[in-house]
PDB file of N, CA and C in Angstrom:
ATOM      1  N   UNK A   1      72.575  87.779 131.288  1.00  0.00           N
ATOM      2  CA  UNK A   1      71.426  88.099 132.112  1.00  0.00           C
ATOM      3  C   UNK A   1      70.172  87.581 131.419  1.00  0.00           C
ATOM      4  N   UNK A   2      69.599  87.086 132.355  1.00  0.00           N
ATOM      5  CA  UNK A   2      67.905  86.673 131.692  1.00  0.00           C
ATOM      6  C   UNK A   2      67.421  87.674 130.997  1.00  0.00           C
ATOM      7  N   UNK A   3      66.521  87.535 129.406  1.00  0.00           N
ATOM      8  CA  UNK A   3      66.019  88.235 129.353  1.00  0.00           C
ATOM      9  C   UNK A   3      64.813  89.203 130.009  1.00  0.00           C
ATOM     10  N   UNK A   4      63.798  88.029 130.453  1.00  0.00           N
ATOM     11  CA  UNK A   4      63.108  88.712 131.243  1.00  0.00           C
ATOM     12  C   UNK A   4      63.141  89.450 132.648  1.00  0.00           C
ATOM     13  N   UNK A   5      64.298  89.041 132.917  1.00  0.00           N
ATOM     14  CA  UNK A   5      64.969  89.789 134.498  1.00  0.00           C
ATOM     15  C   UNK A   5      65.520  91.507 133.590  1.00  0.00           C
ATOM     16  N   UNK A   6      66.229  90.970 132.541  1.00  0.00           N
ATOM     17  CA  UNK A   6      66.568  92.451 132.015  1.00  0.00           C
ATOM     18  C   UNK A   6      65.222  93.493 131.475  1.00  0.00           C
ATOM     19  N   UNK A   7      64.539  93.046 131.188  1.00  0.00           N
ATOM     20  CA  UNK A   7      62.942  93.742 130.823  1.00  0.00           C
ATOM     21  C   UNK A   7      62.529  94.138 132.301  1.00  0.00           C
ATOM     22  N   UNK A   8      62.239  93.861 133.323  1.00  0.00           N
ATOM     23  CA  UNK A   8      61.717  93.969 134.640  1.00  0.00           C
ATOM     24  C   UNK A   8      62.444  95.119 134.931  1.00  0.00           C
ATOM     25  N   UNK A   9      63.904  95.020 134.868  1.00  0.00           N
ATOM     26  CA  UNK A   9      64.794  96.069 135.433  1.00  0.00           C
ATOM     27  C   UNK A   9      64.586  97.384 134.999  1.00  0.00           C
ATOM     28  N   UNK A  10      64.637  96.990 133.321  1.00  0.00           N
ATOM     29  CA  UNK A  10      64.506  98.159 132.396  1.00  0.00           C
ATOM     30  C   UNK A  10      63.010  99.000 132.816  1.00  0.00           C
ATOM     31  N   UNK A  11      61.994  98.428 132.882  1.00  0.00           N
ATOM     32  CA  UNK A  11      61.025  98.784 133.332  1.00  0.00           C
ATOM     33  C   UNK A  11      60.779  99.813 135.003  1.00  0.00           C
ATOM     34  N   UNK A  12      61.243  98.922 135.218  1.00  0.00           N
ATOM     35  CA  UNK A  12      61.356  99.518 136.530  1.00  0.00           C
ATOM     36  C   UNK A  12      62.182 100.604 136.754  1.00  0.00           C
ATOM     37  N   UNK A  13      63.543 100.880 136.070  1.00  0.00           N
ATOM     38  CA  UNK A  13      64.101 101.795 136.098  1.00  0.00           C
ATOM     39  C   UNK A  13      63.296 103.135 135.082  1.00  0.00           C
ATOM     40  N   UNK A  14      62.338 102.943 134.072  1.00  0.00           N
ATOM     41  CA  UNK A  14      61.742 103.577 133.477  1.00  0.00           C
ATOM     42  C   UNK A  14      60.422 104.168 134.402  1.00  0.00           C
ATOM     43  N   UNK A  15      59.760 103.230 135.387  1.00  0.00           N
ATOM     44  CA  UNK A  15      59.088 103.753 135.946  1.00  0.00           C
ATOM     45  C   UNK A  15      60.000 104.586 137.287  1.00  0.00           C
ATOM     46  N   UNK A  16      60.814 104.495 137.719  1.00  0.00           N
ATOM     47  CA  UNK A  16      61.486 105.503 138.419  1.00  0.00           C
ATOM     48  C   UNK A  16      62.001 107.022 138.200  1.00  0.00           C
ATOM     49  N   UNK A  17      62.343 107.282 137.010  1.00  0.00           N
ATOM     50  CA  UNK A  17      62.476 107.861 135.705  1.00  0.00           C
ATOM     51  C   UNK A  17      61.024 108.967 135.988  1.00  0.00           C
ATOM     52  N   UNK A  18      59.526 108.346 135.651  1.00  0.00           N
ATOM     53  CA  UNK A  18      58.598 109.283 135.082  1.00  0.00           C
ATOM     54  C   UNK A  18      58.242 109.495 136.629  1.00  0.00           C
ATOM     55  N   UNK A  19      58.216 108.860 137.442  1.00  0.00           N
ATOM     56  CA  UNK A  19      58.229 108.954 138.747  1.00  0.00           C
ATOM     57  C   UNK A  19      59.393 110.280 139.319  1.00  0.00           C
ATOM     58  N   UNK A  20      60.305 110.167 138.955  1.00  0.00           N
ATOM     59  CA  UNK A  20      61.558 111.753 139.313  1.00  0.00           C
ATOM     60  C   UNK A  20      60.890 112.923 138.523  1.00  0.00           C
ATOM     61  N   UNK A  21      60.631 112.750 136.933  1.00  0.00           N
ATOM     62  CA  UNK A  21      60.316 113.952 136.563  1.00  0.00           C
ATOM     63  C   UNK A  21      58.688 114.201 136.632  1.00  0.00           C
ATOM     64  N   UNK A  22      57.732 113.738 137.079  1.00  0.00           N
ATOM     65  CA  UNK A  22      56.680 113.926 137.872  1.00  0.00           C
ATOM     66  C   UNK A  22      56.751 115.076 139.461  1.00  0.00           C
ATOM     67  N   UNK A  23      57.487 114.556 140.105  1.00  0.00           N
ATOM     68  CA  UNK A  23      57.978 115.351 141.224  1.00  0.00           C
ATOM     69  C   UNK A  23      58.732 116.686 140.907  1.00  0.00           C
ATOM     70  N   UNK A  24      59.366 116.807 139.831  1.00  0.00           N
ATOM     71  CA  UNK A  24      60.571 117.524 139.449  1.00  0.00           C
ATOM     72  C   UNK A  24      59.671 118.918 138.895  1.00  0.00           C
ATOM     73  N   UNK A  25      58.553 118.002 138.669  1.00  0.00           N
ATOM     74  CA  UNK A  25      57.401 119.426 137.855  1.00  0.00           C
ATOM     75  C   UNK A  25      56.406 119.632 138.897  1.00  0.00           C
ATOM     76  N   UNK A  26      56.038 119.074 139.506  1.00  0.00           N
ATOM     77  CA  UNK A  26      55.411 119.005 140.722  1.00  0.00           C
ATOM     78  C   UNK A  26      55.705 120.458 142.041  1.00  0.00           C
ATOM     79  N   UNK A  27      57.199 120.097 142.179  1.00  0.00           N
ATOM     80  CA  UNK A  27      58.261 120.774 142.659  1.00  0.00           C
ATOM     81  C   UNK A  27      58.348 122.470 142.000  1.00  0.00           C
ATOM     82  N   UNK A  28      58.194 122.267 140.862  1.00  0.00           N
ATOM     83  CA  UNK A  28      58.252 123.666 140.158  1.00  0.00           C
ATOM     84  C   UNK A  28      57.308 124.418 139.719  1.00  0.00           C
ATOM     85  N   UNK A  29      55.893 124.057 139.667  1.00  0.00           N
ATOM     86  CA  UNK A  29      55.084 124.608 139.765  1.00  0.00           C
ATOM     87  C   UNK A  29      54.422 125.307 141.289  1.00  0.00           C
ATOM     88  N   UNK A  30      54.712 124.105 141.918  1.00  0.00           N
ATOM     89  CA  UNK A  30      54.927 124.892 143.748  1.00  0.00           C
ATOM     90  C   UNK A  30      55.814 126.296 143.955  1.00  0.00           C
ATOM     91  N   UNK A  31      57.138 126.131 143.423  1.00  0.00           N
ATOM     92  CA  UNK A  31      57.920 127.169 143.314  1.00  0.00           C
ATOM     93  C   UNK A  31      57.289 128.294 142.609  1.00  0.00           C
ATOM     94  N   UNK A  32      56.913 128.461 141.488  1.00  0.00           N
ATOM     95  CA  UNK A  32      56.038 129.353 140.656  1.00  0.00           C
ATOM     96  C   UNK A  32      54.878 129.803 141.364  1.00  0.00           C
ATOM     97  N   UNK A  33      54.394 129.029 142.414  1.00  0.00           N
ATOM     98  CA  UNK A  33      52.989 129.388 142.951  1.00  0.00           C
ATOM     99  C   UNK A  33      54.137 130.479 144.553  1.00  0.00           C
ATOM    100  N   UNK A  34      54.476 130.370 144.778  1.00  0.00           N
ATOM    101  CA  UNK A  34      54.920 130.982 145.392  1.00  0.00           C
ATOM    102  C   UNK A  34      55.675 132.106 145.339  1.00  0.00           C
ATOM    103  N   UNK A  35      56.351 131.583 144.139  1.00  0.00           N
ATOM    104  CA  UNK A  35      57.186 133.057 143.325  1.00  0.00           C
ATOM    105  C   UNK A  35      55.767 134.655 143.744  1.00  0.00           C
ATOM    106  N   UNK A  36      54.402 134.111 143.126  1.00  0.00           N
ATOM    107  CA  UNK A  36      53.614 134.804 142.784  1.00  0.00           C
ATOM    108  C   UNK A  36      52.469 134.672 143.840  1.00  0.00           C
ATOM    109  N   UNK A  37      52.541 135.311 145.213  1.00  0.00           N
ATOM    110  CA  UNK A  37      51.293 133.997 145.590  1.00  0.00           C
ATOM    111  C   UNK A  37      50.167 135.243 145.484  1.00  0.00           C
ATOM    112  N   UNK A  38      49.759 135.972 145.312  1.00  0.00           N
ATOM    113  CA  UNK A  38      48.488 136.529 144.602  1.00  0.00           C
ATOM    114  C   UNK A  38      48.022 135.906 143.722  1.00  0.00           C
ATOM    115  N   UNK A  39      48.658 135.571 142.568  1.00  0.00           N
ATOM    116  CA  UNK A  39      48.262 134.853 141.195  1.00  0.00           C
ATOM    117  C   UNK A  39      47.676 133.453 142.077  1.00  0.00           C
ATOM    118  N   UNK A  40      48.312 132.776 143.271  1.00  0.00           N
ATOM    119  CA  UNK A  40      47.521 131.216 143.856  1.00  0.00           C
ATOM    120  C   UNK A  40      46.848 131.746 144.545  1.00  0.00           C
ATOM    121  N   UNK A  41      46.246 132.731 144.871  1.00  0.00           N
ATOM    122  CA  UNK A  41      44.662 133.006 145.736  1.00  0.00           C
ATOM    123  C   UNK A  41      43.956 133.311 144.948  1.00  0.00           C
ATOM    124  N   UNK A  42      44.407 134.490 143.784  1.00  0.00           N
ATOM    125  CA  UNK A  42      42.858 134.715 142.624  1.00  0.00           C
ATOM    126  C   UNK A  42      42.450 133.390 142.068  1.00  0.00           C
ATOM    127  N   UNK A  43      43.444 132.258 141.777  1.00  0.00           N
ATOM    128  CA  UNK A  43      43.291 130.887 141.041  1.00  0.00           C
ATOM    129  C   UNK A  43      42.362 130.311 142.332  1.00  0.00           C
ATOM    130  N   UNK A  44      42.361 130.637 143.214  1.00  0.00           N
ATOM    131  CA  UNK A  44      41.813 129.728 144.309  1.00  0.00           C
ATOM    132  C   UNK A  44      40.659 130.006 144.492  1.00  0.00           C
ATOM    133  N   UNK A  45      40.348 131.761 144.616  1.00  0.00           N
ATOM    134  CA  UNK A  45      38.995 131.977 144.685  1.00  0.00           C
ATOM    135  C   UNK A  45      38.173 131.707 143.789  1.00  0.00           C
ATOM    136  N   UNK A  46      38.794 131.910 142.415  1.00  0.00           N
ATOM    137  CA  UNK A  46      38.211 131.468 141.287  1.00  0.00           C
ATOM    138  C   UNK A  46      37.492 130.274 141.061  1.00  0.00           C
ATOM    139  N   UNK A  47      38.274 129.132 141.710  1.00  0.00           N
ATOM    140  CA  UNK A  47      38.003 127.495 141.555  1.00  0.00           C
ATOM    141  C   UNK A  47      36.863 127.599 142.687  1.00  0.00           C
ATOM    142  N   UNK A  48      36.618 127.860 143.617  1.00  0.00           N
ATOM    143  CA  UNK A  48      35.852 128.031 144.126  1.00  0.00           C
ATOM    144  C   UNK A  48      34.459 128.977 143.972  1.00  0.00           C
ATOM    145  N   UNK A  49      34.696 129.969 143.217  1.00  0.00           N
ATOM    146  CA  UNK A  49      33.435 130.439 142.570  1.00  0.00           C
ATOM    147  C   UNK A  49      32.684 129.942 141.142  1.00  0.00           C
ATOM    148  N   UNK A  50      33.568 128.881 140.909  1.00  0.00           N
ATOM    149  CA  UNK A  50      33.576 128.527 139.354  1.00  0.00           C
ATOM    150  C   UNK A  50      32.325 127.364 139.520  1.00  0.00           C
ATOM    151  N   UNK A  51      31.731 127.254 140.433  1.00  0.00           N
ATOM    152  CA  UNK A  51      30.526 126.282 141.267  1.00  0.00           C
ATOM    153  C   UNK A  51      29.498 126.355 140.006  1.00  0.00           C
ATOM    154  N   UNK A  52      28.310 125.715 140.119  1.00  0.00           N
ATOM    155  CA  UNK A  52      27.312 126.072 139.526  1.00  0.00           C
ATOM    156  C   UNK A  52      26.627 126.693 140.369  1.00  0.00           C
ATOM    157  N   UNK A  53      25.362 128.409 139.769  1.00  0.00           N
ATOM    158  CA  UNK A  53      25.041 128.748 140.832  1.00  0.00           C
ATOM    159  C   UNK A  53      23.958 128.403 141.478  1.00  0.00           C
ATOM    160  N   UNK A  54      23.297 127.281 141.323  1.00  0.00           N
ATOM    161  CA  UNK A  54      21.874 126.936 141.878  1.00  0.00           C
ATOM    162  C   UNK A  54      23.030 125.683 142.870  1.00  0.00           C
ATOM    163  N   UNK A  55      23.840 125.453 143.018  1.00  0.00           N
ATOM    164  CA  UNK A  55      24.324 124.740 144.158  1.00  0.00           C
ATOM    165  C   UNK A  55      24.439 125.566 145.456  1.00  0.00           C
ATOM    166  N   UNK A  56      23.792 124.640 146.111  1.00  0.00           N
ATOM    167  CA  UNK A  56      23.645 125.825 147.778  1.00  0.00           C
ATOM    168  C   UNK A  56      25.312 125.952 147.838  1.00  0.00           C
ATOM    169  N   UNK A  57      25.247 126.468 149.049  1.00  0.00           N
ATOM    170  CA  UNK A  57      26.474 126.787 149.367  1.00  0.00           C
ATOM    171  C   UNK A  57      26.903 125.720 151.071  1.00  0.00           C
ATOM    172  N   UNK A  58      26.370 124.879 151.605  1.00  0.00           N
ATOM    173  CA  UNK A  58      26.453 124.402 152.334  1.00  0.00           C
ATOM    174  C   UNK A  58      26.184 124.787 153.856  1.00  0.00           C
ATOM    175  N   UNK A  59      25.299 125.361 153.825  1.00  0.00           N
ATOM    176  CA  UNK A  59      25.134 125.792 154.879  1.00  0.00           C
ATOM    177  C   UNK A  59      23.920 124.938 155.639  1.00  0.00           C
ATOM    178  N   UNK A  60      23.964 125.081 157.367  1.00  0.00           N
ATOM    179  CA  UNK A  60      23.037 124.298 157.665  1.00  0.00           C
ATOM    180  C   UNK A  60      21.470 125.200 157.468  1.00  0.00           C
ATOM    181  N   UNK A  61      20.322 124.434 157.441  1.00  0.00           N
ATOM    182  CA  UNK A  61      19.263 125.158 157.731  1.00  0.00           C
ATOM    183  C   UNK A  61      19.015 125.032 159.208  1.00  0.00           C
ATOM    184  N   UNK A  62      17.728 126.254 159.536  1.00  0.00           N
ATOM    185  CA  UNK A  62      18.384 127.011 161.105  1.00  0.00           C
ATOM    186  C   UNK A  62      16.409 126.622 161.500  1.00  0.00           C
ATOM    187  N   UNK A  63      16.286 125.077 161.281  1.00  0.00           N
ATOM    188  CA  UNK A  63      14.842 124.750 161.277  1.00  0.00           C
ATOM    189  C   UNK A  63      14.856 123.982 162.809  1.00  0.00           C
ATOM    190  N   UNK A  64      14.046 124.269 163.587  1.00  0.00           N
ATOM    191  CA  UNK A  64      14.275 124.216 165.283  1.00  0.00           C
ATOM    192  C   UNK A  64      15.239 124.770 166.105  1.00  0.00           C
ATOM    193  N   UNK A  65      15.859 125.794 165.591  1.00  0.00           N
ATOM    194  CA  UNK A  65      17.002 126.868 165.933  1.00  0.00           C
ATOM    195  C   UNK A  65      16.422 127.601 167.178  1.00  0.00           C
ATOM    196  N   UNK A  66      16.963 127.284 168.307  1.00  0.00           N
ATOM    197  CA  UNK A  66      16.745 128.115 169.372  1.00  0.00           C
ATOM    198  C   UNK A  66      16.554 129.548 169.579  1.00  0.00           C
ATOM    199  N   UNK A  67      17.899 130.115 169.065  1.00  0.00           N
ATOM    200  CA  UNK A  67      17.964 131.377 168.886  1.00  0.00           C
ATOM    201  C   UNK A  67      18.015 132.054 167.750  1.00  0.00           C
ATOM    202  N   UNK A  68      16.834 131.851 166.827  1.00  0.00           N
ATOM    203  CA  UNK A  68      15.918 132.279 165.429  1.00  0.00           C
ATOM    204  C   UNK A  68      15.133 133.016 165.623  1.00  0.00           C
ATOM    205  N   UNK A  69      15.501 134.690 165.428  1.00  0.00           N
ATOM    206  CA  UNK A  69      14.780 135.516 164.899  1.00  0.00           C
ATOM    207  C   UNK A  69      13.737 135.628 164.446  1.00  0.00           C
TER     208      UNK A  69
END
């Protein structure tokens, strides 16, 4: 076999490889988030309060607002 055809292969079969156990952990941390799913909403609200606090919060302003108080 060519060498460089055998390097390509090897490669490629190596990137298939970190590519399976990528998914494989991927896969199991999903499982874990579900095992527990309280523990993935406090993590969620968290990431979401973890903001800086002088960042608005996105809201529109209510400037030519019809029905403004």
């Amino acid at each position: 076999m060519n060498a460089l055809a055998s390097y390509l292969v090897e490669d490629h079969i190596n990137t298939l490889l970190a590519e399976s156990a990528a998914n494989r952990q991927a896969q199991l941390a999903r499982r874990s988030d579900r095992a527990n799913p309280l523990a993935s909403a406090v993590r969620t609200v968290r990431s979401l309060l973890a903001g800086p606090a002088d960042k608005p919060l996105g809201l529109p302003t209510l400037t030519d607002y019809p029905y403004r108080s």
